[in-house]
C-alpha atoms as a PDB file:
ATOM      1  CA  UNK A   1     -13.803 -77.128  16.030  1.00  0.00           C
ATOM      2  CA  UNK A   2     -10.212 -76.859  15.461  1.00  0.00           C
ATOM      3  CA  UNK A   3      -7.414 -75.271  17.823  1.00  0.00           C
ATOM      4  CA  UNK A   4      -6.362 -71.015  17.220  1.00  0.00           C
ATOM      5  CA  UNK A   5      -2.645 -71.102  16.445  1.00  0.00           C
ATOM      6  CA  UNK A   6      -0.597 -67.918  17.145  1.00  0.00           C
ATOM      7  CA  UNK A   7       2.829 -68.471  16.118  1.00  0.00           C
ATOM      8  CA  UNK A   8       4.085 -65.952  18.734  1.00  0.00           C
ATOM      9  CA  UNK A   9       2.218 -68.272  22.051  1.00  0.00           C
ATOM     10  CA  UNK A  10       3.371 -71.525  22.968  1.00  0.00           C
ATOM     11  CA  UNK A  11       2.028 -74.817  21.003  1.00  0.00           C
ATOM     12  CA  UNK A  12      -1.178 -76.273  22.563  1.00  0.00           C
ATOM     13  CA  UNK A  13      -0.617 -79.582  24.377  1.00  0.00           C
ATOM     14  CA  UNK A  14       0.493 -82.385  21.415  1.00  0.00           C
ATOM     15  CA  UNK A  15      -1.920 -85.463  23.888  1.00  0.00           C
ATOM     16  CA  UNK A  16      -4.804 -86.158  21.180  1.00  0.00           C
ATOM     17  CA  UNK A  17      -7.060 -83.452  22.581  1.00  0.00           C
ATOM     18  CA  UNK A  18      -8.161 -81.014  20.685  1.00  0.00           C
ATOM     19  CA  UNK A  19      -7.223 -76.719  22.282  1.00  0.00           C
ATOM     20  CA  UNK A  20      -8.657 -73.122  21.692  1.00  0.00           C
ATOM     21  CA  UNK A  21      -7.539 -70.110  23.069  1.00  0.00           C
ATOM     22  CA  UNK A  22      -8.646 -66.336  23.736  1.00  0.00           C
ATOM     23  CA  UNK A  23      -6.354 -65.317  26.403  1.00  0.00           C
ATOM     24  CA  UNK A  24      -3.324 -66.320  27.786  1.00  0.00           C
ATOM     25  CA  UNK A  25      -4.128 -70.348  28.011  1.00  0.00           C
ATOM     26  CA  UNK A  26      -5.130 -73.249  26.134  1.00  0.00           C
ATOM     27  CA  UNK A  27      -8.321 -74.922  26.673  1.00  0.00           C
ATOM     28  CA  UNK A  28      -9.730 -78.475  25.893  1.00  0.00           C
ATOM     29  CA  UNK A  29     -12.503 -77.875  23.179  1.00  0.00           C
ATOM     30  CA  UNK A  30     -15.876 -80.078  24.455  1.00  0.00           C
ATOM     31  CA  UNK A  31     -16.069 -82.975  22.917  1.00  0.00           C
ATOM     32  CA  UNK A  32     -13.093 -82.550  21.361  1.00  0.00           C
ATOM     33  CA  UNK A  33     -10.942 -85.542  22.428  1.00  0.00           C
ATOM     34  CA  UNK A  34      -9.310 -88.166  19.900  1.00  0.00           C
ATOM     35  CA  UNK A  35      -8.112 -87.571  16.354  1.00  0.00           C
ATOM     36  CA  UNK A  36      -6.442 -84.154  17.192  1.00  0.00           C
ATOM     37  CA  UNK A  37      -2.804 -85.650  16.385  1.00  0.00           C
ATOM     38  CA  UNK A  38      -3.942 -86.173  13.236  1.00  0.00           C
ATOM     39  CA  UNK A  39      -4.442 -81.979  12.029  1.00  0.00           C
ATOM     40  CA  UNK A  40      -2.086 -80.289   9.764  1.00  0.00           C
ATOM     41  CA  UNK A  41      -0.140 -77.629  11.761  1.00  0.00           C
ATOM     42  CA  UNK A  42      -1.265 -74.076  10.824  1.00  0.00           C
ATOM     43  CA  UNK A  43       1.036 -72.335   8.311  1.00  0.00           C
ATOM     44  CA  UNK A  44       4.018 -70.207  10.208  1.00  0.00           C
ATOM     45  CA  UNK A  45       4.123 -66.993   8.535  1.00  0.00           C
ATOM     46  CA  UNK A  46       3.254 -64.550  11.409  1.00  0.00           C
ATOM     47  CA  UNK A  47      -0.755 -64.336  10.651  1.00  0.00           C
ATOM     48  CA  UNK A  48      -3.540 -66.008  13.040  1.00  0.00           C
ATOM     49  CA  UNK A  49      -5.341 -68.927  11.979  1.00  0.00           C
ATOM     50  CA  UNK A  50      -8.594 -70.848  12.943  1.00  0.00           C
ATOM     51  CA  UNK A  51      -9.953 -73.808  11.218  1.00  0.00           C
ATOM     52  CA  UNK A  52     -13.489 -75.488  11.813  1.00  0.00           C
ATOM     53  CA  UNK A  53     -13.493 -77.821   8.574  1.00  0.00           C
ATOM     54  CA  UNK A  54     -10.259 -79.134   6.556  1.00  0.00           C
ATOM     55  CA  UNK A  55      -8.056 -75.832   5.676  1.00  0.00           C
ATOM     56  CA  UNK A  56      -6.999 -73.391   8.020  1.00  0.00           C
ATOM     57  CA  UNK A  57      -8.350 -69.581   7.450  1.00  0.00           C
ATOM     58  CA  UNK A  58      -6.387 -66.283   8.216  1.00  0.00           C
ATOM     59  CA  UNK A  59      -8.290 -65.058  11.377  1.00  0.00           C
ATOM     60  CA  UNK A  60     -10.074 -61.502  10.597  1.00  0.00           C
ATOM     61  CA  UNK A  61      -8.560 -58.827  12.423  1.00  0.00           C
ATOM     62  CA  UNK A  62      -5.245 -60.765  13.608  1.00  0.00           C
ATOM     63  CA  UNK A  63      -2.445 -58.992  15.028  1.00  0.00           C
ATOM     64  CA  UNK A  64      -0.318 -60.479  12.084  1.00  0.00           C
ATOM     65  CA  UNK A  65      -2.075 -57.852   9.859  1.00  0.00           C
ATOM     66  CA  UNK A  66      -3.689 -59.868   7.261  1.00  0.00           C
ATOM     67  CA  UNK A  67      -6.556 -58.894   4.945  1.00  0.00           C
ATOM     68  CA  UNK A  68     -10.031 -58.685   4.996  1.00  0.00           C
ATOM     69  CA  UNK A  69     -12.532 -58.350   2.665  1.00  0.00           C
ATOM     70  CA  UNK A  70     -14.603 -55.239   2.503  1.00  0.00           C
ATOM     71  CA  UNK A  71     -18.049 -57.129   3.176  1.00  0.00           C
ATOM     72  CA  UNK A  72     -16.334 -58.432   6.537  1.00  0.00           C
ATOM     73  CA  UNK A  73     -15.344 -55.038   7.709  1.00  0.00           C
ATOM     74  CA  UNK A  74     -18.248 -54.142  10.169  1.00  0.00           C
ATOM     75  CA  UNK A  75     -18.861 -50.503  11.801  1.00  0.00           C
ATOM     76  CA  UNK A  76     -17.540 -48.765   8.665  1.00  0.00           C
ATOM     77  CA  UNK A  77     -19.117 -45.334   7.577  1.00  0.00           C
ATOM     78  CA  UNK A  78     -21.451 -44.974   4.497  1.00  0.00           C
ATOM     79  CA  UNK A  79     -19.279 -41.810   3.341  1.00  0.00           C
ATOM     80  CA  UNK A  80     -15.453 -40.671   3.800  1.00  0.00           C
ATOM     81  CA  UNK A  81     -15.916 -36.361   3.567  1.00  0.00           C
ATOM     82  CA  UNK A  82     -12.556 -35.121   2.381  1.00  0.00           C
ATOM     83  CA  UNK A  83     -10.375 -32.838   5.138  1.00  0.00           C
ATOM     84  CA  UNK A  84     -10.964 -29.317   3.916  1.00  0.00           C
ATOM     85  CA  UNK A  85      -9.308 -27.175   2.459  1.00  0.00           C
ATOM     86  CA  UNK A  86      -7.126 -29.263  -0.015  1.00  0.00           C
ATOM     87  CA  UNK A  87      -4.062 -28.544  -1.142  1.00  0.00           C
ATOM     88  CA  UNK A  88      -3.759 -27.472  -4.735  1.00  0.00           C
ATOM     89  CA  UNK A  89      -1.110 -30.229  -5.134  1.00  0.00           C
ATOM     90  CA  UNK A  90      -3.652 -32.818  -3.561  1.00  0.00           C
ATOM     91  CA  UNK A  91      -5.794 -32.431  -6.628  1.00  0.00           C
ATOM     92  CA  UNK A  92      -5.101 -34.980  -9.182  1.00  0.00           C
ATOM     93  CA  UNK A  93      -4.501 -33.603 -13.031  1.00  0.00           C
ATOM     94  CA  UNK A  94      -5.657 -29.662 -11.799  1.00  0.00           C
ATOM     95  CA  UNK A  95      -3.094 -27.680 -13.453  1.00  0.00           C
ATOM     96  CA  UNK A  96      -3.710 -30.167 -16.461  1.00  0.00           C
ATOM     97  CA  UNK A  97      -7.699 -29.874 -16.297  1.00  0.00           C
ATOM     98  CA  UNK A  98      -7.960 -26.190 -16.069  1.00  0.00           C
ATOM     99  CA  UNK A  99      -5.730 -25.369 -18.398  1.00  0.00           C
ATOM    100  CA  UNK A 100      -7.841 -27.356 -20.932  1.00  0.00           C
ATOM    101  CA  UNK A 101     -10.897 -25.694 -20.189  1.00  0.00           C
ATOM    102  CA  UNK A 102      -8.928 -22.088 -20.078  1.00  0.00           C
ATOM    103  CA  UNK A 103      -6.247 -22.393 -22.143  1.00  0.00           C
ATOM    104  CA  UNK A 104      -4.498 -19.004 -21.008  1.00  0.00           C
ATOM    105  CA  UNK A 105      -5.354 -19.778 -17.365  1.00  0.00           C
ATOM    106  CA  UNK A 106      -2.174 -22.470 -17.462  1.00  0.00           C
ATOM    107  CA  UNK A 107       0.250 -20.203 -16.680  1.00  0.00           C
ATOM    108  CA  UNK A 108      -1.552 -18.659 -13.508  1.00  0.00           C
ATOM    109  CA  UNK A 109      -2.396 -22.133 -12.161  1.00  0.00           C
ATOM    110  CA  UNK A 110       0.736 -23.053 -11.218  1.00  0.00           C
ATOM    111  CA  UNK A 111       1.442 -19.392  -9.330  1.00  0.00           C
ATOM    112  CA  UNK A 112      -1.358 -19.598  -7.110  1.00  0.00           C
ATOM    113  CA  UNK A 113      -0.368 -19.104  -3.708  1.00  0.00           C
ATOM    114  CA  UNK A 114      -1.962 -16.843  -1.014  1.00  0.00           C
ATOM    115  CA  UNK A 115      -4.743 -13.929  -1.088  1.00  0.00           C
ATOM    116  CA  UNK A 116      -3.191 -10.277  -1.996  1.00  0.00           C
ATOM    117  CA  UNK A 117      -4.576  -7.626   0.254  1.00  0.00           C
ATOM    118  CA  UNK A 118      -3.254  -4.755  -1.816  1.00  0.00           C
ATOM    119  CA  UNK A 119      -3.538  -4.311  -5.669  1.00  0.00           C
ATOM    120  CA  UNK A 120      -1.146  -2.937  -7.896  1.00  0.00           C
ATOM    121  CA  UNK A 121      -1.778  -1.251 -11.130  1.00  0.00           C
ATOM    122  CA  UNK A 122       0.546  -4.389 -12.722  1.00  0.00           C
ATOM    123  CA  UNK A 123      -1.542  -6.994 -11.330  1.00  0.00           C
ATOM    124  CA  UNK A 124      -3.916  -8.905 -13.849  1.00  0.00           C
ATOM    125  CA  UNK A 125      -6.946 -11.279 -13.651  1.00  0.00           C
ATOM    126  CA  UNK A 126      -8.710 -13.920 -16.370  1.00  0.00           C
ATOM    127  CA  UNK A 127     -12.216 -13.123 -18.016  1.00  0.00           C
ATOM    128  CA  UNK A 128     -13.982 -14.462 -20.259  1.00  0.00           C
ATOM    129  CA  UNK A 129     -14.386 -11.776 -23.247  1.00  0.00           C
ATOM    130  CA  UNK A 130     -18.182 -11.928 -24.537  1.00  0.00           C
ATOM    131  CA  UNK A 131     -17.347  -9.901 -27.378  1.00  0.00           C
ATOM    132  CA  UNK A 132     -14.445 -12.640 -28.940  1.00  0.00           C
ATOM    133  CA  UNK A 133     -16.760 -15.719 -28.377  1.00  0.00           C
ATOM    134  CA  UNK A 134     -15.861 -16.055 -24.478  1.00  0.00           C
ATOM    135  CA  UNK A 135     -12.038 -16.358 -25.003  1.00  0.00           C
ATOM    136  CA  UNK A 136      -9.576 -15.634 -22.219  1.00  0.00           C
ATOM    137  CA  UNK A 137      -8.882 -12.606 -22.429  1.00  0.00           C
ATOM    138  CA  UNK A 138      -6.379 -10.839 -19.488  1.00  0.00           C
ATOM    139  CA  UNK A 139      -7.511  -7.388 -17.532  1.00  0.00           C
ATOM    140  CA  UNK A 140      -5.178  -5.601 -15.498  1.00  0.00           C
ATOM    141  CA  UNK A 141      -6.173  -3.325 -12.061  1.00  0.00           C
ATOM    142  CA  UNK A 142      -4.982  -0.409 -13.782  1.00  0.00           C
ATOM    143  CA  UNK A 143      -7.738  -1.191 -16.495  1.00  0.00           C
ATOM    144  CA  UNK A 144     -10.463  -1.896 -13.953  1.00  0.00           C
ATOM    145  CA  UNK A 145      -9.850   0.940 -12.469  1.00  0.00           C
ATOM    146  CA  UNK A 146     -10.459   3.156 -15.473  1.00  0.00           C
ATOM    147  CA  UNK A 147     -13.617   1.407 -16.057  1.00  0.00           C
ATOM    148  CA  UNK A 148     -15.070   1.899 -12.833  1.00  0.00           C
ATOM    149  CA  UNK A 149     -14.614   5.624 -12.789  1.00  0.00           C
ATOM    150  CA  UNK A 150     -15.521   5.816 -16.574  1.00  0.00           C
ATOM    151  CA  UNK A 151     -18.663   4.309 -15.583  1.00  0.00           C
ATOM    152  CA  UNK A 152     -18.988   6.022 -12.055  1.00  0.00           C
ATOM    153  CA  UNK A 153     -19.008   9.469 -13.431  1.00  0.00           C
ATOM    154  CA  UNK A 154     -22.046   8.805 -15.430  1.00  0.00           C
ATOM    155  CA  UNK A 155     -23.680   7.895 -12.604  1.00  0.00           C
ATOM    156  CA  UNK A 156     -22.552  10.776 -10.069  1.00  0.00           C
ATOM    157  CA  UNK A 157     -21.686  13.427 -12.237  1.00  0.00           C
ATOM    158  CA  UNK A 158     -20.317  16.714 -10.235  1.00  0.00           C
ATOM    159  CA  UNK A 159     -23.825  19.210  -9.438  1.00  0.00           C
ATOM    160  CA  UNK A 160     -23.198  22.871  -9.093  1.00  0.00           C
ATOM    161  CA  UNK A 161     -23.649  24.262  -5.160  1.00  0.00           C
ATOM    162  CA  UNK A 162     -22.838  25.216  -2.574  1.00  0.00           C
ATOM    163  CA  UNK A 163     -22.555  25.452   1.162  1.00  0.00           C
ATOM    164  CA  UNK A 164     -22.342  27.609   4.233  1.00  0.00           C
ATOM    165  CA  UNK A 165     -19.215  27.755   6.730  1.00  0.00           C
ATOM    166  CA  UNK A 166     -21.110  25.935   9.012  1.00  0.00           C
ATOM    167  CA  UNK A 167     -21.834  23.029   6.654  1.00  0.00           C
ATOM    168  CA  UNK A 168     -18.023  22.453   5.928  1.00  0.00           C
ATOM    169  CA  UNK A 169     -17.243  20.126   8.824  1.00  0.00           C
ATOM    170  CA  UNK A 170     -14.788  22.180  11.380  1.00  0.00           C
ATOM    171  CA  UNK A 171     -14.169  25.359   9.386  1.00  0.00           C
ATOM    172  CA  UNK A 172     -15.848  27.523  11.758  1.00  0.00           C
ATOM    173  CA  UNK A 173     -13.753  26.180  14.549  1.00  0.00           C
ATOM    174  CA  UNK A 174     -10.681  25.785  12.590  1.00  0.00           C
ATOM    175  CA  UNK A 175     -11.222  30.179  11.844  1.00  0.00           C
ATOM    176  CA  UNK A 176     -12.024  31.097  15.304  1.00  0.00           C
ATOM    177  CA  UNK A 177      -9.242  29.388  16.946  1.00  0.00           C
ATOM    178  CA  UNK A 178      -6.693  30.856  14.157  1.00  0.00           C
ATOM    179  CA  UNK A 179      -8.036  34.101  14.721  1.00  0.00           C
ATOM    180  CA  UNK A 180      -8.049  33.503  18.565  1.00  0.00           C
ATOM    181  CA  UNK A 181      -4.186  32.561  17.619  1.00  0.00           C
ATOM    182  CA  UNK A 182      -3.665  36.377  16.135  1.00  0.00           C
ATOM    183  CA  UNK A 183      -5.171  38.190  18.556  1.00  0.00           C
ATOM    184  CA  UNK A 184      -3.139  40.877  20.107  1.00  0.00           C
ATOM    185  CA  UNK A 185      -0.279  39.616  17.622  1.00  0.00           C
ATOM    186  CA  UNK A 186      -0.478  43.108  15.956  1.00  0.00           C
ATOM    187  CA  UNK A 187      -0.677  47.077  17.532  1.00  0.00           C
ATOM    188  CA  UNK A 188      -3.658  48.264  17.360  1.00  0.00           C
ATOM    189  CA  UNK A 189      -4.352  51.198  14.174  1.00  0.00           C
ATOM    190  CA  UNK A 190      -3.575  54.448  15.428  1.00  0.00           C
ATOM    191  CA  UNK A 191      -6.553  57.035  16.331  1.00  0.00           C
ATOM    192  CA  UNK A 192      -7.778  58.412  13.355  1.00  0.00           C
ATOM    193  CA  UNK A 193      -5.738  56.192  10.739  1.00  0.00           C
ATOM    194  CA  UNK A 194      -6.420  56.206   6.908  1.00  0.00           C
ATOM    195  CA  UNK A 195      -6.705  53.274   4.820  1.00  0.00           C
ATOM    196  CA  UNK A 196      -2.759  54.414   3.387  1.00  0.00           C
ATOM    197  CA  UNK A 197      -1.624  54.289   7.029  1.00  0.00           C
ATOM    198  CA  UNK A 198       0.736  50.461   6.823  1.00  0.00           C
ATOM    199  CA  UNK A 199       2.577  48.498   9.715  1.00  0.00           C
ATOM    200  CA  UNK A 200       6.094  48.683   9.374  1.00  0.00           C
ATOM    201  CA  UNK A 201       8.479  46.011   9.711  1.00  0.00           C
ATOM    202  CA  UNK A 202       9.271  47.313  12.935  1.00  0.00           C
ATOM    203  CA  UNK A 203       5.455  46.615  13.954  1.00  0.00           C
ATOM    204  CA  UNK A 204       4.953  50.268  13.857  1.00  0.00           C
ATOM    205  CA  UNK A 205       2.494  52.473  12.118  1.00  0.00           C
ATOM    206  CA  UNK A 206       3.431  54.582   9.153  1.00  0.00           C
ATOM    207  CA  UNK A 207       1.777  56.994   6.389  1.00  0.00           C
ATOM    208  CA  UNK A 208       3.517  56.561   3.173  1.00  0.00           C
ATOM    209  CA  UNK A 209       4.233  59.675   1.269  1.00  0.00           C
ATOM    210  CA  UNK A 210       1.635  60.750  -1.097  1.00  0.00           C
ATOM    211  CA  UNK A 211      -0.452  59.163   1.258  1.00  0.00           C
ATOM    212  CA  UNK A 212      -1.422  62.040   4.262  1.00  0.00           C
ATOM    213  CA  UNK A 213       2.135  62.801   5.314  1.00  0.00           C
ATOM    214  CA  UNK A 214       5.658  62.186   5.040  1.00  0.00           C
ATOM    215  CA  UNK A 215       8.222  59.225   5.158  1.00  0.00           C
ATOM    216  CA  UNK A 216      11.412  59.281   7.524  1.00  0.00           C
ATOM    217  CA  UNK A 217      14.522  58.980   5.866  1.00  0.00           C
ATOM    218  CA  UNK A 218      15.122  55.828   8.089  1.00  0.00           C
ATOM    219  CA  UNK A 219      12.477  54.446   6.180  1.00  0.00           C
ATOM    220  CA  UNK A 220      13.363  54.700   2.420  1.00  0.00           C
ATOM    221  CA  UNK A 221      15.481  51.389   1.164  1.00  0.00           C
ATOM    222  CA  UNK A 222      17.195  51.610  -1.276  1.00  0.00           C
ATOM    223  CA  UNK A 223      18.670  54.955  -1.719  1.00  0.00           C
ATOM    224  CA  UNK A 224      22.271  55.610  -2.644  1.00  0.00           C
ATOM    225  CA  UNK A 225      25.039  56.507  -0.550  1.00  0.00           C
ATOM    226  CA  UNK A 226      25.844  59.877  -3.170  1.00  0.00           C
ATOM    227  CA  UNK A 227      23.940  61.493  -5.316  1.00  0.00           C
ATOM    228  CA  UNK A 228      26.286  63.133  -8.486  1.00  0.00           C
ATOM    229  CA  UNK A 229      25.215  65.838 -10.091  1.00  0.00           C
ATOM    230  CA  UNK A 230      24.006  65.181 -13.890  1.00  0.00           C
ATOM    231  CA  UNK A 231      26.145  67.413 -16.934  1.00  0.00           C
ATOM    232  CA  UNK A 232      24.085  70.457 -16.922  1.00  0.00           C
ATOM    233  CA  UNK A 233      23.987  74.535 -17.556  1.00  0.00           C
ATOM    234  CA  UNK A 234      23.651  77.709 -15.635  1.00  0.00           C
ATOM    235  CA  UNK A 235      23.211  81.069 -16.750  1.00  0.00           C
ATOM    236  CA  UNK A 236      25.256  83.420 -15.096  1.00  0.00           C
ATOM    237  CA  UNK A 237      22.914  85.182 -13.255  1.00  0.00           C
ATOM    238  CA  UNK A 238      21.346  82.169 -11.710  1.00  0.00           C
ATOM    239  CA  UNK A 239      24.996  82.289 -10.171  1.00  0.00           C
ATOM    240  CA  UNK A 240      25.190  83.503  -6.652  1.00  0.00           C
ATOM    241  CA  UNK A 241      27.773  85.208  -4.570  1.00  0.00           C
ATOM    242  CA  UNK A 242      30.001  85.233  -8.041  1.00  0.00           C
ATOM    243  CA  UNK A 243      32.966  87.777  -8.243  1.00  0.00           C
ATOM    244  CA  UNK A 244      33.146  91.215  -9.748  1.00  0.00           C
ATOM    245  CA  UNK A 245      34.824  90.686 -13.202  1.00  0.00           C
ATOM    246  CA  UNK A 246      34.768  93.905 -14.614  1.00  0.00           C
ATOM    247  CA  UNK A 247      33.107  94.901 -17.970  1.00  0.00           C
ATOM    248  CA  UNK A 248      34.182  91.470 -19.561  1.00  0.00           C
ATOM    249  CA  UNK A 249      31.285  89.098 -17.536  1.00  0.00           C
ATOM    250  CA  UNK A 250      30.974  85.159 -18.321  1.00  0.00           C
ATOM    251  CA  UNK A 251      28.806  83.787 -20.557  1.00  0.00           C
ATOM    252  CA  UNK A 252      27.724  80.263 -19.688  1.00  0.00           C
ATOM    253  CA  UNK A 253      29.277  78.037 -16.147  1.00  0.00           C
ATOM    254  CA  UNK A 254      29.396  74.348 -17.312  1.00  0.00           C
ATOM    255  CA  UNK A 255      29.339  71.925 -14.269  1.00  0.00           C
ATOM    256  CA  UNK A 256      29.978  68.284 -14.981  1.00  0.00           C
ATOM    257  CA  UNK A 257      33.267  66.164 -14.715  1.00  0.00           C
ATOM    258  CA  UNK A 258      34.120  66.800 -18.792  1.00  0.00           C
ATOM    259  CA  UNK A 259      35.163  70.177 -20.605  1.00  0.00           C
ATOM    260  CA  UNK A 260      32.330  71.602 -22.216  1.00  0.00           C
ATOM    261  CA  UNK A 261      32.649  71.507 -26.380  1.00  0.00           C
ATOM    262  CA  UNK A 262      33.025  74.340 -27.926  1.00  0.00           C
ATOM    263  CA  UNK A 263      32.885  76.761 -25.220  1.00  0.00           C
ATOM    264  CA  UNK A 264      32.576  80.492 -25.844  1.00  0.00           C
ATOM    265  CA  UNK A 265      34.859  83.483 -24.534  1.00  0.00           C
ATOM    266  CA  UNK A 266      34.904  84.053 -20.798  1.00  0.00           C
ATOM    267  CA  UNK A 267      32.464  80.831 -20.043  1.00  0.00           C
ATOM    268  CA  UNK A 268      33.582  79.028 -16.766  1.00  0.00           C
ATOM    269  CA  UNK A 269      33.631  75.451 -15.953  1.00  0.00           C
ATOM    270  CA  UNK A 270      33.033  73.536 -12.955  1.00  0.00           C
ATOM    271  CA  UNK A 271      34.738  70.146 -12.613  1.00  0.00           C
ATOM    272  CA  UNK A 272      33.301  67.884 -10.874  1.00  0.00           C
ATOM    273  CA  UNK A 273      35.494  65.135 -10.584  1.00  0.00           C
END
């Protein structure tokens, strides 16, 4: 048996014997005494090494961090499962791989990023078009959607029906409380009111004329402040209250805000202007 050397510890004792050490101090090996002086110092290079034959040997395991062979390594696992999820960029030749599988899927590798919760009509996927011999081919939402309903209204096509108030979720409820809303909004129809009796703006009642009875002045719009009389003729006797003229009487009385043309002997005319 040789002596351990650690190159950090003190040298063992240089009297002939032969040392070992697992702890802190050197120890006499049995039946190791005479021809120690005689071994070749272990090398200094900041590794552990034990010897039991003519050459030292890196100790296994030594703080100075040599290596090991694999076979030597004991308490190792039979399989070394990969931390998921990896990383896209933890994937050796991905971009480079897919793309030559699906050559128009090379420009959406490299974009991948995080899951979209909301589509947009712009946004596109990859499929693999039967009819072109299972080429990439590039389908948009906006498409998809148009499919779906294309092929959705085959399958629930609108049927003709229909459906009571109380069927339609909340209608009933929804009228009573508007007409609960109304109620006593209004004065009630007068006793003995006709379907042409109306409610005023005023929230009053009122019978148009033509309709039963008459209309207040108040309650024509509209009208004009004067009311001109139109160019027009009267014969002298529809005249009234007119003067004593003798045996020489007027013919015609024009009444407008012209002279009449042509006007006979003794005619009068009423200007109006």
């Amino acid at each position: 048996m040789g002596r351990l050397f650690q190159p950090h510890l003190l040298q063992a004792p240089e009297d002939g014997l032969q040392y070992a050490r697992s702890d802190g101090a050197w120890e006499i090996v049995e039946g190791g005494t005479g021809g120690g002086g005689g071994i070749e110092e272990a090398p200094i290079d900041g590794q552990q090494y034990a010897r039991s034959d003519a050459a030292w040997e890196v100790v296994v395991g030594g703080s100075g961090g040599g290596s090991a062979d694999w076979a030597d390594i004991t308490g190792k696992p039979s399989t070394f499962p990969p931390t998921l999820p990896i990383a896209q960029s933890g994937v050796t030749n991905l971009t480079t791989d897919l793309a030559a599988i699906y050559p128009g899927l090379g420009p959406y590798i490299t974009s991948i990023a995080t899951n979209k919760a909301t589509l947009v009509n712009a946004d596109d996927f990859i499929v693999s078009n039967s009819e072109a011999s299972d080429a990439n081919a590039r389908f948009t939402w906006l498409n998809m959607k148009a499919n779906i309903k294309t092929y959705a209204d085959t399958l629930y096509a609108a049927i003709t029906h229909s459906h009571t108030t109380a069927q339609v979720t909340g209608l009933d409820a929804a009228q009573t409380a508007q007409d609960t809303a109304i109620a006593g909004k209004e004065p009630a129809l007068p006793a003995g009111g006709t379907t042409s009796t109306f409610l005023r703006g005023d929230k009053t009642w009122a019978t148009p004329a033509g309709g039963g009875g008459s209309t207040a002045w108040a309650d024509i719009t509209g009208k004009p402040a004067t009311f001109p009389p139109d160019v027009h003729t009267h014969a002298y006797a529809d005249i009234t209250g007119k003067p004593t003229l003798g045996t020489a009487a007027a013919r015609n009385i024009h009444v407008g805000t012209s002279a009449p043309g042509s006007p006979a002997t003794n005619d009068i005319w009423i200007d109006t202007t």
